[in-house]
Protein backbone atom coordinates (compact mmCIF):
# COMPACT_ATOMS: atom_id res chain seq x y z
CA UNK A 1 -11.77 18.69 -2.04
CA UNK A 2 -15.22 18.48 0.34
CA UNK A 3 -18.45 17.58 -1.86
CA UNK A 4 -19.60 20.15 -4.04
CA UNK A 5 -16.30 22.28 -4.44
CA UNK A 6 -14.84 21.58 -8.06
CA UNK A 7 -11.20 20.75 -8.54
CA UNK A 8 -8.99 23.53 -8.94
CA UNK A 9 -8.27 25.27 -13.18
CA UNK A 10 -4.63 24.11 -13.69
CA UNK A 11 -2.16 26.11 -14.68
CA UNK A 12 -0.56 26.02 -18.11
CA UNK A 13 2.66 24.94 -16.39
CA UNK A 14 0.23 21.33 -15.02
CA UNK A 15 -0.75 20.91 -18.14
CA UNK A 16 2.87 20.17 -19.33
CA UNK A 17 4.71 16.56 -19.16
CA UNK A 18 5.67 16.29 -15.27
CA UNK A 19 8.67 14.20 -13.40
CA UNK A 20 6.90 11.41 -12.68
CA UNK A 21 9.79 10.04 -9.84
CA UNK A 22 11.23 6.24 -9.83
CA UNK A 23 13.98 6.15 -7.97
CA UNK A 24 16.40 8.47 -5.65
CA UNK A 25 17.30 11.54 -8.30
CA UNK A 26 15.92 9.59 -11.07
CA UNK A 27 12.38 10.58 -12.91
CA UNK A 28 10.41 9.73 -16.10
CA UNK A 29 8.84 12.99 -17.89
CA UNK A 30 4.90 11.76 -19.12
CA UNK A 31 1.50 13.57 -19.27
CA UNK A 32 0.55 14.32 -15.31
CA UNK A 33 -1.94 12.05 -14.11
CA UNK A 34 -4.90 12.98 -12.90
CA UNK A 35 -5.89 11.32 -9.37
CA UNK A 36 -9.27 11.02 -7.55
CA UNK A 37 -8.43 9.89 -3.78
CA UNK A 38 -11.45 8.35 -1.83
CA UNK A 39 -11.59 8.02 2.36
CA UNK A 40 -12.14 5.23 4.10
CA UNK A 41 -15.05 4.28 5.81
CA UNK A 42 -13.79 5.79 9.60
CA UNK A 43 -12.34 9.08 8.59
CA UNK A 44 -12.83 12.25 6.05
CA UNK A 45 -10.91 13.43 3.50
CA UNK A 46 -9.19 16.05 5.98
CA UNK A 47 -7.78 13.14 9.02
CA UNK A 48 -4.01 13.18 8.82
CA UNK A 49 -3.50 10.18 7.40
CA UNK A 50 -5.65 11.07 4.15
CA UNK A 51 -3.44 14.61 3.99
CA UNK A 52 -0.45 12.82 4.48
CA UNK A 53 -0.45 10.11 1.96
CA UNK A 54 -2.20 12.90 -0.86
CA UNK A 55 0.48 15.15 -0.67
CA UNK A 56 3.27 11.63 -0.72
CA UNK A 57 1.04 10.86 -4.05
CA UNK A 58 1.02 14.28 -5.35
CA UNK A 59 4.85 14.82 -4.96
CA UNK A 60 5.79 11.39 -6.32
CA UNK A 61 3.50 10.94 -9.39
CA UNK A 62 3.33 14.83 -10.39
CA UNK A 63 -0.26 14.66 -10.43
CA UNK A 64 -1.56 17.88 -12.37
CA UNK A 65 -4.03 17.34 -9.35
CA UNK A 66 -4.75 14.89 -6.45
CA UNK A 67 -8.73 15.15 -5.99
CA UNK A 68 -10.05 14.54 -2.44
CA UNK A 69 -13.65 14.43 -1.64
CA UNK A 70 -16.40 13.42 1.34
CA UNK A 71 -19.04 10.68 1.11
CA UNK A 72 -22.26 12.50 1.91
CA UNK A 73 -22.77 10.63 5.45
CA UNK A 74 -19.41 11.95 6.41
CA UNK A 75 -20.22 15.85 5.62
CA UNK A 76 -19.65 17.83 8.34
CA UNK A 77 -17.52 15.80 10.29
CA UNK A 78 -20.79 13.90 11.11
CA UNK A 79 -19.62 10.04 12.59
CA UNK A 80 -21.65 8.21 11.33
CA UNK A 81 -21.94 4.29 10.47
CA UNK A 82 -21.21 4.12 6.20
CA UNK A 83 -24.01 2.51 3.96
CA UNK A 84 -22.84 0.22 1.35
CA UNK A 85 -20.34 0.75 -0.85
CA UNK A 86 -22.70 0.18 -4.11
CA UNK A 87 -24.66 3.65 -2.54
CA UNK A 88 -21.77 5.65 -2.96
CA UNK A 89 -20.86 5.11 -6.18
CA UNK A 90 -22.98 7.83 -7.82
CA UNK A 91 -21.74 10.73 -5.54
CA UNK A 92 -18.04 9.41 -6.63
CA UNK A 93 -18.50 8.92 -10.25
CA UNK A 94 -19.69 12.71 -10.28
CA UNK A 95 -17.04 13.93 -8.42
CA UNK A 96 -14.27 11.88 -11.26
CA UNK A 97 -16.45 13.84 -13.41
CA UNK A 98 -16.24 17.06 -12.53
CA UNK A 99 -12.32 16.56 -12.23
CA UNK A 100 -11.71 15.02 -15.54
CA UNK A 101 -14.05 18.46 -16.43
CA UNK A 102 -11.32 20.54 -15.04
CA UNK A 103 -8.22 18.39 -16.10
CA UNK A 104 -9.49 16.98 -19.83
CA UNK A 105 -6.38 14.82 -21.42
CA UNK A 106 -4.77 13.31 -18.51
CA UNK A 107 -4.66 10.15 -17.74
CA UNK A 108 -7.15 9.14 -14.96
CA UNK A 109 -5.78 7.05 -11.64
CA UNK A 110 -8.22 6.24 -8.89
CA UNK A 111 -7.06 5.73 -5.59
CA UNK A 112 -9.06 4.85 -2.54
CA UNK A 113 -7.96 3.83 1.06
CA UNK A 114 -10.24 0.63 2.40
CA UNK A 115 -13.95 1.18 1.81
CA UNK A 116 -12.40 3.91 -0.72
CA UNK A 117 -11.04 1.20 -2.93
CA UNK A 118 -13.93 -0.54 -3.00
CA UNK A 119 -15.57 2.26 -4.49
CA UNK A 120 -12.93 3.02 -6.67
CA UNK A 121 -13.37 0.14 -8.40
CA UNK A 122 -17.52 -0.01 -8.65
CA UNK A 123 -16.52 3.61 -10.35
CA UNK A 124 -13.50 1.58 -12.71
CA UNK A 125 -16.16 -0.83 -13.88
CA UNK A 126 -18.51 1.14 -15.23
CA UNK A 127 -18.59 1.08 -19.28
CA UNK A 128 -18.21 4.57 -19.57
CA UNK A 129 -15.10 4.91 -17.38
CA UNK A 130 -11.77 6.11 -19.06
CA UNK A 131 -9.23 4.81 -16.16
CA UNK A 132 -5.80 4.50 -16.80
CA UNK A 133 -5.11 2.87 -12.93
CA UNK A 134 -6.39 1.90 -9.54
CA UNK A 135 -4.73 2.04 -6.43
CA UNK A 136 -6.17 0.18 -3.49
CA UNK A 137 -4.62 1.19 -0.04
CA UNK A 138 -5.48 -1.05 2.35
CA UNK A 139 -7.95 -3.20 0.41
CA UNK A 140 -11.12 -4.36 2.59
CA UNK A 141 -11.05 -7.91 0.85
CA UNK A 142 -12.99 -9.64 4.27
CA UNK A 143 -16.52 -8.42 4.94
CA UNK A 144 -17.72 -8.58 8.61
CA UNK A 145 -19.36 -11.55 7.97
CA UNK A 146 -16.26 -13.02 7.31
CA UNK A 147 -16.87 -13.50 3.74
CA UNK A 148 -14.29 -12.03 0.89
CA UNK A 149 -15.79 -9.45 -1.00
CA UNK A 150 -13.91 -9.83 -4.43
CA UNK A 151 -17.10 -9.61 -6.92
CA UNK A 152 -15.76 -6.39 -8.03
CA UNK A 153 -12.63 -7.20 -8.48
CA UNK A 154 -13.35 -10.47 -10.75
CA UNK A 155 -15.52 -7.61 -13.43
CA UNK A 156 -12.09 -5.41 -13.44
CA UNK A 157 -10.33 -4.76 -16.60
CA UNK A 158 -8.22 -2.05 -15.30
CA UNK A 159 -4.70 -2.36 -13.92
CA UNK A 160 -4.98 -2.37 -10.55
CA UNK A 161 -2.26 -2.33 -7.37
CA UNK A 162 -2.51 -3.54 -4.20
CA UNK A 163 -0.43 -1.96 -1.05
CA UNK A 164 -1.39 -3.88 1.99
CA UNK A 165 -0.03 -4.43 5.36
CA UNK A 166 0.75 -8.03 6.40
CA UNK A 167 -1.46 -7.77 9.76
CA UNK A 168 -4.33 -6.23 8.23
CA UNK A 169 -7.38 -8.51 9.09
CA UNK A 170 -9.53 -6.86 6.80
CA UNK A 171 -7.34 -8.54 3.82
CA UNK A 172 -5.32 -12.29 4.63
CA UNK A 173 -2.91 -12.01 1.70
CA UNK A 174 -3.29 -15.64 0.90
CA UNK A 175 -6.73 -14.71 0.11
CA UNK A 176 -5.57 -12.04 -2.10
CA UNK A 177 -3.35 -14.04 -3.74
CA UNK A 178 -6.27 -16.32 -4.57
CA UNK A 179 -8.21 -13.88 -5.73
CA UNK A 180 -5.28 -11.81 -7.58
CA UNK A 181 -5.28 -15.22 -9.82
CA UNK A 182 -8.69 -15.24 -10.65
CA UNK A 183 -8.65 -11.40 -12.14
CA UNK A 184 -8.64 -11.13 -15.48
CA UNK A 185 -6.78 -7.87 -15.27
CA UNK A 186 -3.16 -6.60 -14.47
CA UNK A 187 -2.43 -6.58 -10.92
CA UNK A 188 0.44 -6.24 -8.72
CA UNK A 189 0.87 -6.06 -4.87
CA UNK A 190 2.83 -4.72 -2.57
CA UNK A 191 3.72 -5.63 1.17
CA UNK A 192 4.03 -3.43 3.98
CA UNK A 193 5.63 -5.94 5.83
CA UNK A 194 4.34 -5.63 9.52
CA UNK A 195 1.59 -2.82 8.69
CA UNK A 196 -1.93 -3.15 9.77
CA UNK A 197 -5.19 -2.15 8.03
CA UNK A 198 -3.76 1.57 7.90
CA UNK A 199 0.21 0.33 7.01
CA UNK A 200 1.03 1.38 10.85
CA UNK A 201 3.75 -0.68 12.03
CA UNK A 202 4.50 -1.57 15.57
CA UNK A 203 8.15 0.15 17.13
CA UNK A 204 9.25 -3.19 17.89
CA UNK A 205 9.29 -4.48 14.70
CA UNK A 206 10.77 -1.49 12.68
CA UNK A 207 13.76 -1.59 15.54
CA UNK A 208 14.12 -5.28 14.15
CA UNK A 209 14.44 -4.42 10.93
CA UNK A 210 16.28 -1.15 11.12
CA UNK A 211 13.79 0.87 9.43
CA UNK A 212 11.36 3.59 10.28
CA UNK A 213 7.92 4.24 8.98
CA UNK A 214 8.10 6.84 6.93
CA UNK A 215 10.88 4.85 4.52
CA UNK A 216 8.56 1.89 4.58
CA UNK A 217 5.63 4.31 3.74
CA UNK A 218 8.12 6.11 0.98
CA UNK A 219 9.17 2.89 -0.75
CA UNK A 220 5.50 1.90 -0.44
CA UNK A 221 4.67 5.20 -2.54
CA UNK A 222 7.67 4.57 -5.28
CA UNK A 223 6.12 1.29 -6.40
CA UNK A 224 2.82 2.97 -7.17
CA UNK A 225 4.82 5.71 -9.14
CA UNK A 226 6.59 2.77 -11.02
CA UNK A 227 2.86 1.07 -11.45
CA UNK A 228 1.31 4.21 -12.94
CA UNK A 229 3.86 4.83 -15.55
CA UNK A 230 3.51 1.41 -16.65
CA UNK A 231 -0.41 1.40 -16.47
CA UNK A 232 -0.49 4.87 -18.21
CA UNK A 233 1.92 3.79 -20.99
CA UNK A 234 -0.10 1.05 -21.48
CA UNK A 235 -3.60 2.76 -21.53
């Protein structure tokens, strides 16, 4: 969804219990989730990677809808260098808005890829949020300074997953794992062993281990369906 367009009515049939999936031919039926689906800091809603991994989301958690947006300094496919995350938080929390508007009595998951989670959760902590999950892909937890950003994270009461690669720079997992301890909410991670900042994983190593992307990607997108029906039960 670019800024400014509103979510789309659903259909009687969305607003129905969906097949939320767990494993091969095996689903849970529960209340479709509702998900808002930030960009990074690089790339708009509409790169390939962004398209790629909302439709993965939308097929595997029966969303009634999987919201994408555009930070305002990234309208019109404009390049330019993101402020800080705290500025974007009020363009964001309108757009959950305006989807919750359109989709009232589902439960609300907030997804975000780098920069995107970061936001995601400045949204999550706000006292008037309703969020039943968060899903960070790609988590920035290292600033460019070289200092971990994990403020945000400490004020979370929300359930909130972690999928990160094992090279990504941005977050060392032992840091993670140090800061994972200090949350005072649910959290869980999962490993993309061999994936980078955006889960890409050299040819070499997935000819090592006998895999290929898009399974590592698939099993990557089967935890966060088992995360959200535990998160949404819960909420």
């Amino acid at each position: 969804m670019a800024s400014g367009r509103e979510p789309s009515p659903p259909s009687k049939r969305q607003r129905k219990l969906s097949c939320v999936q767990i494993d091969e031919g095996s689903c849970k039926r529960q209340v479709s989730p509702l998900v808002v689906f930030a960009h990074g800091a690089g790339a708009p809603s509409t790169s390939e990677w962004m398209i790629r991994w909302k439709n993965m989301l939308s097929e595997v958690l029966g969303a009634v809808e999987v919201v994408t947006f555009d930070y305002p300094y990234i309208l019109g496919g404009k390049r330019k260098a993101p402020p800080k995350a705290e500025k974007l938080v009020d363009h964001h929390s309108d757009i959950v808005k305006r989807a919750i508007k359109m989709h009232p009595g589902h439960p609300l998951v907030l997804v975000g890829k780098s920069m995107g989670s970061r936001v995601s959760c400045m949204v999550a902590s706000a006292k008037d949020a309703s969020v039943s999950a968060i899903i960070c892909l790609g988590y920035p937890l290292k600033g460019t300074s070289g200092s971990l950003r994990e403020e945000i994270l400490l004020r979370l009461s929300v359930p909130t997953m972690f999928v990160q690669g094992s090279r990504d720079g941005l977050c060392p997992l032992d840091k993670l794992e140090a800061t994972r301890k200090k949350m005072k909410c649910i959290s869980e991670l999962h490993v993309i062993d061999g994936g980078d900042h955006s889960f890409k994983i050299g040819k070499n190593f997935l000819k090592s281990t006998g895999t290929t992307q898009d399974e590592v990607e698939s099993i990557a997108v089967k935890a966060i369906a088992d995360f959200v029906i535990r998160a949404t039960e819960e909420s």
